[in-house]
N, C-alpha and C. Protein backbone atom coordinates (compact mmCIF):
# COMPACT_ATOMS: atom_id res chain seq x y z
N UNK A 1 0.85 -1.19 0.00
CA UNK A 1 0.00 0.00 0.00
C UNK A 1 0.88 1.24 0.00
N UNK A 2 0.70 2.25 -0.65
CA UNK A 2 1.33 3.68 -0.74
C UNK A 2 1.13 4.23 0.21
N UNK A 3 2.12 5.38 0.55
CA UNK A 3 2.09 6.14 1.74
C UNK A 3 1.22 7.15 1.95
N UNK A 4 -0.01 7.32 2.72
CA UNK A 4 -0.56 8.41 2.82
C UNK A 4 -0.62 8.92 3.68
N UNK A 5 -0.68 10.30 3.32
CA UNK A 5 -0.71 11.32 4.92
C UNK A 5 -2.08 11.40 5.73
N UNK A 6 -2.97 10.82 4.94
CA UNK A 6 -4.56 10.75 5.56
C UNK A 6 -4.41 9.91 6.78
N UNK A 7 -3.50 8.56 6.68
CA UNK A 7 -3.62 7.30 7.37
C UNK A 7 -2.46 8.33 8.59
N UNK A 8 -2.09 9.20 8.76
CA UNK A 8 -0.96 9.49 9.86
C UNK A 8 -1.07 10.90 10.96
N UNK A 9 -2.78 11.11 10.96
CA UNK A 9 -2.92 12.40 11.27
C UNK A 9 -3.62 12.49 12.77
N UNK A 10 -2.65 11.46 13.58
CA UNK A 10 -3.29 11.34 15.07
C UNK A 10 -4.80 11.19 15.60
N UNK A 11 -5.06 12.05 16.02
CA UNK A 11 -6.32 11.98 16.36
C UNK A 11 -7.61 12.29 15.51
N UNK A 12 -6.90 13.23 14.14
CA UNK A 12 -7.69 13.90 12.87
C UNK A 12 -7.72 12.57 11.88
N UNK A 13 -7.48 11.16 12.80
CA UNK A 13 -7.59 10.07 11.44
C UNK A 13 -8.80 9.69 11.62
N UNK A 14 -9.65 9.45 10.64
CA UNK A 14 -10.86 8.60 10.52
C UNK A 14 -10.32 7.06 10.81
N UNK A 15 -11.61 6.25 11.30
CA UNK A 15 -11.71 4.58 11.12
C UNK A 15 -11.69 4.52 9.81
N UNK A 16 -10.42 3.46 9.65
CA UNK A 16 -11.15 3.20 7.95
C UNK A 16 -11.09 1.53 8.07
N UNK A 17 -11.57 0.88 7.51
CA UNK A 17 -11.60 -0.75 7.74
C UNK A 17 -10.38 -0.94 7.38
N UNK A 18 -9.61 -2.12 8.58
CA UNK A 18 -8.47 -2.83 8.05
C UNK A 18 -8.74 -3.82 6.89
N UNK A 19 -7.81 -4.00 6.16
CA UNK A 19 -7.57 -5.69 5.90
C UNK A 19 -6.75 -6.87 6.32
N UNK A 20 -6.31 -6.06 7.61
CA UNK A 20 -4.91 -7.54 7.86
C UNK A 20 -5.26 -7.94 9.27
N UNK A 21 -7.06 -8.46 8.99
CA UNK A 21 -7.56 -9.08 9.85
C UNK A 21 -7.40 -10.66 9.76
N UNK A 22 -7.05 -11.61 11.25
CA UNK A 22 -6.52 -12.79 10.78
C UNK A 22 -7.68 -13.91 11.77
N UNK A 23 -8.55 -14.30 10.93
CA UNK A 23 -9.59 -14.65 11.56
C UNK A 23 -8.89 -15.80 12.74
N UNK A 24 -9.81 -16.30 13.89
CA UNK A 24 -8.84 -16.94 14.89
C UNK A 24 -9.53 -18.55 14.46
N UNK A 25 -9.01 -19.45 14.54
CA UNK A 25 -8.97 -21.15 14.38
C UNK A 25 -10.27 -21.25 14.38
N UNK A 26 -10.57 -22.59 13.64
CA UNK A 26 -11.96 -22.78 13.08
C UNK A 26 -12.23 -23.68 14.41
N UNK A 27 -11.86 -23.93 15.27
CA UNK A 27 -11.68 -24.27 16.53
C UNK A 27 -11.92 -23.82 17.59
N UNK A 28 -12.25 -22.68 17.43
CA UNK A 28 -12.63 -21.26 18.45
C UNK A 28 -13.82 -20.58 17.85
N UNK A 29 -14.48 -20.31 18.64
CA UNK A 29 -15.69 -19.48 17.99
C UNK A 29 -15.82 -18.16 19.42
N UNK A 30 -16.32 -16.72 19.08
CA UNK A 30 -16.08 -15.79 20.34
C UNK A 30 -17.64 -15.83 20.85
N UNK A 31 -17.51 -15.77 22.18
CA UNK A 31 -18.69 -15.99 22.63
C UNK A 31 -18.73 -14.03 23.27
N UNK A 32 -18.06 -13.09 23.38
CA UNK A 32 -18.50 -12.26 23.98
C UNK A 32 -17.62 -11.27 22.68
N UNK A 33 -17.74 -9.82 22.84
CA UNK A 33 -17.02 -8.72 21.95
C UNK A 33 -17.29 -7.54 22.73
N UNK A 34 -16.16 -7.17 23.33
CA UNK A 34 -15.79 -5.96 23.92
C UNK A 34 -15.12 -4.66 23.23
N UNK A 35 -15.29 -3.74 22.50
CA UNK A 35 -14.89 -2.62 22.02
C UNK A 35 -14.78 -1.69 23.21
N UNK A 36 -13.68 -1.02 22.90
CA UNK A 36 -13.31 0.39 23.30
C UNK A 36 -12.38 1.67 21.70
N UNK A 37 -13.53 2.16 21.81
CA UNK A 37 -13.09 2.93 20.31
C UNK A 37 -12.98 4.46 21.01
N UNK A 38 -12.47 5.65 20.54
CA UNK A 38 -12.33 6.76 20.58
C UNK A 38 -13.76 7.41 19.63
N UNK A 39 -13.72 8.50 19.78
CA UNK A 39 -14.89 8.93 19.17
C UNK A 39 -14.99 9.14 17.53
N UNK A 40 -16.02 9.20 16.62
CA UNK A 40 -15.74 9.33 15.25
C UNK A 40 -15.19 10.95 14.72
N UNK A 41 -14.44 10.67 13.76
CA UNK A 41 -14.04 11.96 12.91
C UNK A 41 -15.07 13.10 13.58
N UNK A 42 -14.47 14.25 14.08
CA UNK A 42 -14.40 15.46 14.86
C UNK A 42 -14.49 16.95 13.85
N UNK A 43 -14.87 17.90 14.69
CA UNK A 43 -14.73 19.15 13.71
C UNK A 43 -13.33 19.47 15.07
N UNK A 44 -12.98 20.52 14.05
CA UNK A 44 -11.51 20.62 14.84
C UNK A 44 -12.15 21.55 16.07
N UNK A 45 -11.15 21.76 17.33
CA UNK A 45 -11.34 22.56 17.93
C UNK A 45 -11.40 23.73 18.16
N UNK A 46 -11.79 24.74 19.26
CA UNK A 46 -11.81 26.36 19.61
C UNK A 46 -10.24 26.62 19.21
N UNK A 47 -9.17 26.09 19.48
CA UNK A 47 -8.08 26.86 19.53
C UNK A 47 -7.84 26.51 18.13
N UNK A 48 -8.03 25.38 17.20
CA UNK A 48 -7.83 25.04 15.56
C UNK A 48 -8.20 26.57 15.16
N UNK A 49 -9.64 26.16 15.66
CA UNK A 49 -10.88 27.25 14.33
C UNK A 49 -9.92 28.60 14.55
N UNK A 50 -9.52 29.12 15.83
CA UNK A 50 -8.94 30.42 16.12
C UNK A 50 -7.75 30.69 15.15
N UNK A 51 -6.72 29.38 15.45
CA UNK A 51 -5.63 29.09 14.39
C UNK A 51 -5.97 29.58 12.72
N UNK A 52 -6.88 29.00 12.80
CA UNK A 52 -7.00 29.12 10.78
C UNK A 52 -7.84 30.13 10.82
N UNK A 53 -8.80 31.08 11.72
CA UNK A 53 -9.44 32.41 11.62
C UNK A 53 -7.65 33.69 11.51
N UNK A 54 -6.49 32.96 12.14
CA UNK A 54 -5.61 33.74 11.87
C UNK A 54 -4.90 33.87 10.70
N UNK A 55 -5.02 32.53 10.49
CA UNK A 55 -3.90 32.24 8.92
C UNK A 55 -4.88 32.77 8.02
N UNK A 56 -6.13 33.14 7.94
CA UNK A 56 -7.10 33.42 6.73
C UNK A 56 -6.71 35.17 6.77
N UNK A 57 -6.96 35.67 7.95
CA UNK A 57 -6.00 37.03 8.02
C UNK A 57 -4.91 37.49 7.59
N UNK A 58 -3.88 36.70 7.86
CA UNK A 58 -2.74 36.76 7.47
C UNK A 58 -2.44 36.15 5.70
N UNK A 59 -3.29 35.50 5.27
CA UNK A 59 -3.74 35.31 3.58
C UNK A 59 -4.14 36.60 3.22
N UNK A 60 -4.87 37.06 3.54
CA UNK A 60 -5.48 38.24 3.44
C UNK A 60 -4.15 39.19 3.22
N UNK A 61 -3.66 39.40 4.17
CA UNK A 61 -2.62 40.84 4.16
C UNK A 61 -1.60 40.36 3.07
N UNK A 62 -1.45 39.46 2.76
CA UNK A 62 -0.47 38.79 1.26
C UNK A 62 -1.22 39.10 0.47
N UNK A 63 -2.53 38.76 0.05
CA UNK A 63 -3.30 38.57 -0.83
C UNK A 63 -2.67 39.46 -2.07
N UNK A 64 -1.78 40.80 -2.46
CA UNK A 64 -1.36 41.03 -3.48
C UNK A 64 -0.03 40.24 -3.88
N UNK A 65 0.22 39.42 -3.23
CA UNK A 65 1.99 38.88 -3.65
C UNK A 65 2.10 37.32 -4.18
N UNK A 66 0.03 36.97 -4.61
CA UNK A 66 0.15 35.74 -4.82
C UNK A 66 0.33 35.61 -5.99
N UNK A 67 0.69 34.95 -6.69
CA UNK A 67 1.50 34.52 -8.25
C UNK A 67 -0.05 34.32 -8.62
N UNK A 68 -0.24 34.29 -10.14
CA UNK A 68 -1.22 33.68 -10.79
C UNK A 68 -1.89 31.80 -10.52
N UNK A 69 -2.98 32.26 -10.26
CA UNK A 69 -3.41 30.56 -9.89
C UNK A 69 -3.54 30.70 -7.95
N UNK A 70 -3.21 31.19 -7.67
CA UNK A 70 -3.32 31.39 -6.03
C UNK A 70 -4.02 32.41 -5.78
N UNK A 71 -4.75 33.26 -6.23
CA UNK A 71 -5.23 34.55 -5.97
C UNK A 71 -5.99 34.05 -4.74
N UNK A 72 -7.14 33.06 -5.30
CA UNK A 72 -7.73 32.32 -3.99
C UNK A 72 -7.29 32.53 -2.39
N UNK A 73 -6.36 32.52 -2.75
CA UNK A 73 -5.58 32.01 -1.02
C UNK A 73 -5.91 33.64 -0.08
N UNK A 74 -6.08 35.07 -0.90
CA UNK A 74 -6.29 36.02 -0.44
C UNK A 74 -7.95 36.15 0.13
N UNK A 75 -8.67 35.22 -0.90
CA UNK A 75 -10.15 35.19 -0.26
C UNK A 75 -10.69 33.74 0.57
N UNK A 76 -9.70 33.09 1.27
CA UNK A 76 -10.09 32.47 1.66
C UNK A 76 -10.81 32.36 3.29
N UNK A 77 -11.78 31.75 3.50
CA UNK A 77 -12.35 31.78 4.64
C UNK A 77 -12.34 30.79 5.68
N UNK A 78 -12.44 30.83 6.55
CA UNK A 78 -11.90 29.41 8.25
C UNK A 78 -13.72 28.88 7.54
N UNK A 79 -13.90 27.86 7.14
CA UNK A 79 -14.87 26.99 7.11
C UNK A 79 -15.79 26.23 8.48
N UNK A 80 -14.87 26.59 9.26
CA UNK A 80 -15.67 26.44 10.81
C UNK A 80 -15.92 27.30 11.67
N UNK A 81 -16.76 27.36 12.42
CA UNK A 81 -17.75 28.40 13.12
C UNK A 81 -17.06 27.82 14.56
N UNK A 82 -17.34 28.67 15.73
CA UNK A 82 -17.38 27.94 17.53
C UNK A 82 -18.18 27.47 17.63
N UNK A 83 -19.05 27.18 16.62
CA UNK A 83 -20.36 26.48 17.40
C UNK A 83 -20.14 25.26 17.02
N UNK A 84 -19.52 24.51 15.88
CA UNK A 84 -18.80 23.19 15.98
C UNK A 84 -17.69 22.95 16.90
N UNK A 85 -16.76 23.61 17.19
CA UNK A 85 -15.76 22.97 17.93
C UNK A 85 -15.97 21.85 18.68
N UNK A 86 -15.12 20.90 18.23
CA UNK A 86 -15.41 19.75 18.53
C UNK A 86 -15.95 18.68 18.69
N UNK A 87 -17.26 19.20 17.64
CA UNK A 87 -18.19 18.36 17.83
C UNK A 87 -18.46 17.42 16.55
N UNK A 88 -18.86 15.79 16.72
CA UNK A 88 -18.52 14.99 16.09
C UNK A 88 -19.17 15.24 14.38
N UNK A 89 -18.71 15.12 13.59
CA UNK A 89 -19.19 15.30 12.24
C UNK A 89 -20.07 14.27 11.82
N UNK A 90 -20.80 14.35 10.60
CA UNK A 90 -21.50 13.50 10.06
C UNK A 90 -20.70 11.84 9.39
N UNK A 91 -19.97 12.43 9.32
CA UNK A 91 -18.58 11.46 8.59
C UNK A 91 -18.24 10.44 9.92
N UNK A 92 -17.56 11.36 10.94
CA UNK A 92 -17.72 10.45 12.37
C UNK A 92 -19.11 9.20 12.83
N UNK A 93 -20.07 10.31 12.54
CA UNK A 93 -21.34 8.98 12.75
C UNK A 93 -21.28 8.32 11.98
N UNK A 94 -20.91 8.56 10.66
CA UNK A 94 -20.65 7.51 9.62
C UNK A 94 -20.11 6.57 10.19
N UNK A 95 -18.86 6.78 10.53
CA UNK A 95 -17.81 6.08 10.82
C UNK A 95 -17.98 4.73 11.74
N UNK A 96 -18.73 5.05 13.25
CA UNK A 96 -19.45 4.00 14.03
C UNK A 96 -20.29 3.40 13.45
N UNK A 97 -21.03 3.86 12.81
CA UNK A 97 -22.32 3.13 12.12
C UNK A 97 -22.26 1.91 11.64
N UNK A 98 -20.86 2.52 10.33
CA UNK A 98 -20.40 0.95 9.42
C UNK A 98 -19.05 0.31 10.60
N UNK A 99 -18.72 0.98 11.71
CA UNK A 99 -17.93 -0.17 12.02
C UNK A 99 -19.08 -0.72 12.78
N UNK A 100 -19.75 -0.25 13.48
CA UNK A 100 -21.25 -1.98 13.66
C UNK A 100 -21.28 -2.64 12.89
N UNK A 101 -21.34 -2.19 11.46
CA UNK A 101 -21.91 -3.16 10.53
C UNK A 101 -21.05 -4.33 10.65
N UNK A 102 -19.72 -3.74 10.19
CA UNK A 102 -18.79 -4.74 10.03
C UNK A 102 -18.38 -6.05 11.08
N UNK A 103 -18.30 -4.84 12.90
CA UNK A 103 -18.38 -6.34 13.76
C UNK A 103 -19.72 -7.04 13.85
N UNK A 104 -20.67 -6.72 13.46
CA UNK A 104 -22.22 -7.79 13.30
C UNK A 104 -22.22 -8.68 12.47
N UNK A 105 -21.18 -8.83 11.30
CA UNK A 105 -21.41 -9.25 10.37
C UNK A 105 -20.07 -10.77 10.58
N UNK A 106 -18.69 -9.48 10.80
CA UNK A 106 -17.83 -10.68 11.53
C UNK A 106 -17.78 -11.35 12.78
N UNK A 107 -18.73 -10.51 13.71
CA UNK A 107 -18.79 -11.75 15.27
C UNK A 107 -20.58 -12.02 15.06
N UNK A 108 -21.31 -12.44 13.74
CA UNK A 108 -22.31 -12.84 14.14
C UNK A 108 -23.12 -14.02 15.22
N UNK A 109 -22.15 -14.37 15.52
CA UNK A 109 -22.43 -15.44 16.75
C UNK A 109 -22.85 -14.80 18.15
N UNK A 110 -22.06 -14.11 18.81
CA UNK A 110 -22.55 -12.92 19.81
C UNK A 110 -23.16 -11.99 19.33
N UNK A 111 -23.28 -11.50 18.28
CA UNK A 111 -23.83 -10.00 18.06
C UNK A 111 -25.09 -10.19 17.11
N UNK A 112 -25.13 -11.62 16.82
CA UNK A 112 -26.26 -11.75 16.03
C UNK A 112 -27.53 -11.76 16.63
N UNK A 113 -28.01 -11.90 17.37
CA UNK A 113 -29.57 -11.57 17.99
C UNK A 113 -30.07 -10.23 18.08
N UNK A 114 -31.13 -10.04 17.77
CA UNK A 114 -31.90 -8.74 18.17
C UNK A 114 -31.41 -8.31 18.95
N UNK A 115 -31.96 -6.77 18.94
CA UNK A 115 -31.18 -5.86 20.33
C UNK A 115 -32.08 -5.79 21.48
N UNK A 116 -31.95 -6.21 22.60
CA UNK A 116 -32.83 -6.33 23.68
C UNK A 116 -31.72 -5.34 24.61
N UNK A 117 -32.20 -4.28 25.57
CA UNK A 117 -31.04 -3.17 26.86
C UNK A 117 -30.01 -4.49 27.23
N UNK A 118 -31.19 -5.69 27.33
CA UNK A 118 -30.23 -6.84 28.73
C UNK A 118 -29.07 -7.25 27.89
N UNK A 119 -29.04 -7.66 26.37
CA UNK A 119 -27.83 -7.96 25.79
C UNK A 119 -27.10 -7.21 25.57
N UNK A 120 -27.47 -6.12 25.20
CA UNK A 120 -26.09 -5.23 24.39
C UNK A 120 -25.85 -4.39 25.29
N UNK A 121 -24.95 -4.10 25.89
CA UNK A 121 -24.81 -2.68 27.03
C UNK A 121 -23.77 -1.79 25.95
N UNK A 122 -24.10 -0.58 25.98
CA UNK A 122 -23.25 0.56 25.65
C UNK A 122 -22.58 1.72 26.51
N UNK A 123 -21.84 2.10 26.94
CA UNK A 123 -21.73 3.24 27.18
C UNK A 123 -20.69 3.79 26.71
N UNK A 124 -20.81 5.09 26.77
CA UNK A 124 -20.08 6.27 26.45
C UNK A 124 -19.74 7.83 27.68
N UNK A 125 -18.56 8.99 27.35
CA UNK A 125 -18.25 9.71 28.19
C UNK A 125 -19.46 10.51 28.18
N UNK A 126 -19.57 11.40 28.68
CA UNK A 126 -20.57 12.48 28.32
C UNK A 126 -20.45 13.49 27.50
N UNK A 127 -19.45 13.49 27.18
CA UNK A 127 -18.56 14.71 26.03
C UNK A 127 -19.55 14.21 24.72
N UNK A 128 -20.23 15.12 24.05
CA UNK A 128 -21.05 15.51 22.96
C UNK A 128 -20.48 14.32 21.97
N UNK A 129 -19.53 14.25 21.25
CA UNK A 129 -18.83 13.55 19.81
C UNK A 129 -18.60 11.91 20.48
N UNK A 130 -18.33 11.88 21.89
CA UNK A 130 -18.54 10.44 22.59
C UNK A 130 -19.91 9.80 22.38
N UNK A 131 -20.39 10.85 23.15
CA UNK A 131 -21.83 10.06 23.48
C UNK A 131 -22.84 9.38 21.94
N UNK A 132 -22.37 10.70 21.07
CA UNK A 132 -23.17 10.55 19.44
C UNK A 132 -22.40 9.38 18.59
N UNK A 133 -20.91 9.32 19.23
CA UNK A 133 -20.47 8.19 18.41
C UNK A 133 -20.97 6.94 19.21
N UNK A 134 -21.46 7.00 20.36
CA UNK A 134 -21.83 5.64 21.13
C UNK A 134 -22.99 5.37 20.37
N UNK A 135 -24.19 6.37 19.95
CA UNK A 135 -24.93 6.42 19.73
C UNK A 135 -25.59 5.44 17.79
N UNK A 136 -24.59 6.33 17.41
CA UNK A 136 -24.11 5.86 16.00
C UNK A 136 -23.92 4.33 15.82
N UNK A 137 -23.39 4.02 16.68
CA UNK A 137 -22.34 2.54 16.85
C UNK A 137 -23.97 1.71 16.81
N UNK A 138 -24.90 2.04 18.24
CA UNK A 138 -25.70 1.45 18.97
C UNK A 138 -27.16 1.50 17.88
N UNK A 139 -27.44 2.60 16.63
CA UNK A 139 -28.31 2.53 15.62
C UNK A 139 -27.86 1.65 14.82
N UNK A 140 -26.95 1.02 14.23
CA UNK A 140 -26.89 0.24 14.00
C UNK A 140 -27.37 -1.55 14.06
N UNK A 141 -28.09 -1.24 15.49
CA UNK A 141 -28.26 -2.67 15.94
C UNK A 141 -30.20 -2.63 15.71
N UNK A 142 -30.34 -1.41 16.06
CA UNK A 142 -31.88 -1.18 16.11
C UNK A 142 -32.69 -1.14 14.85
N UNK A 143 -31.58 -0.24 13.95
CA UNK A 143 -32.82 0.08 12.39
C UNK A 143 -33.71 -0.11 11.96
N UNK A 144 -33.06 -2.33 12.15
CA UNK A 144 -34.28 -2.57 10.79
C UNK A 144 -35.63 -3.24 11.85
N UNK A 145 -35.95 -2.70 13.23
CA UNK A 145 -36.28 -3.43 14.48
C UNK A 145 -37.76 -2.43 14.58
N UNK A 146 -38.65 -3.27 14.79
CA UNK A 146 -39.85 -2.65 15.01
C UNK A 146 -40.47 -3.09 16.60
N UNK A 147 -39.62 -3.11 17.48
CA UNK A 147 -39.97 -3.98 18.67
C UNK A 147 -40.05 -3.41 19.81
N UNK A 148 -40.40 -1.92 19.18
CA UNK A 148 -41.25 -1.03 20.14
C UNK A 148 -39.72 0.33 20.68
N UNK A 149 -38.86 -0.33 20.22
CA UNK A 149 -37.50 0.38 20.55
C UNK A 149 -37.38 1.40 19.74
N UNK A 150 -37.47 2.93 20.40
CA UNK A 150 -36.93 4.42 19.32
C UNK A 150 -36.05 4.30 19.57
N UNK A 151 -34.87 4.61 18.55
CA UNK A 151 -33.24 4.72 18.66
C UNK A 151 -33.17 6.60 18.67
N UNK A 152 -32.36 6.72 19.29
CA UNK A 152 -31.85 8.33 19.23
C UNK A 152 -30.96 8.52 17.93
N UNK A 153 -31.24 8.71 16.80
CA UNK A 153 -30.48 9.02 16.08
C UNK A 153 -29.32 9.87 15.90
């Protein structure tokens, strides 16, 4: 696989599905599945958004010294507001959503039954992008379920 800078950006990395999963002996089957995940893809934070509300300023005061093809860079704008900081993106819920899919599909032995509170326990921190990625993870199990259960989307 080629080197990308997407796959190396700490905490700004999305889940993306492995492939150098090595299933365990046809001899073993898992009777339980414990996750602990971090929260999904994030809007950057108060001190980011502040960061790039400066560098868009400082584009600005260049804005005559850009060569042809860059003029752009003089009108450019911070794409995030304070009222995201930090808070989990649509891409992030993405992100939990299909990794349910994926462990339902590879530990269907534990994870295959309907969702009843008594089987599946979830929790999450209370921090906003936690709780929605717990949330994300946990719609997954409910969707296609008419068994009286509203999911919080």
């Amino acid at each position: 696989a080629q080197w990308d800078i997407r796959d190396h950006l700490s905490t700004k990395t999305m889940y993306t599905p492995k492939n150098d999963f090595s299933a365990p002996p046809d001899t073993c089957s898992p009777v339980q599945v414990n996750l602990v995940a971090r929260h999904g893809a994030r809007y950057p934070t108060s001190s980011d958004i502040q960061k790039f509300d400066a560098l868009a300023e400082k584009m600005r005061q260049y804005a005559a010294l850009y060569k042809p093809g860059y003029e752009w860079m003089g009108n450019w704008t911070n794409p995030y507001t304070p009222q995201q900081a930090g808070e989990l993106t649509y891409s992030g819920q993405v992100e939990h959503y299909n990794m349910a899919q994926r462990m339902m599909e590879e530990y269907s032995g534990p994870m295959g039954s309907p969702y009843q509170p008594y089987t599946y326990q979830f929790q999450s921190t209370q921090v906003s992008r936690a709780a929605r990625s717990g949330v994300s993870y946990g719609y997954s199990f409910t969707q296609n379920q008419t068994n009286g259960i509203l999911p919080y989307p």
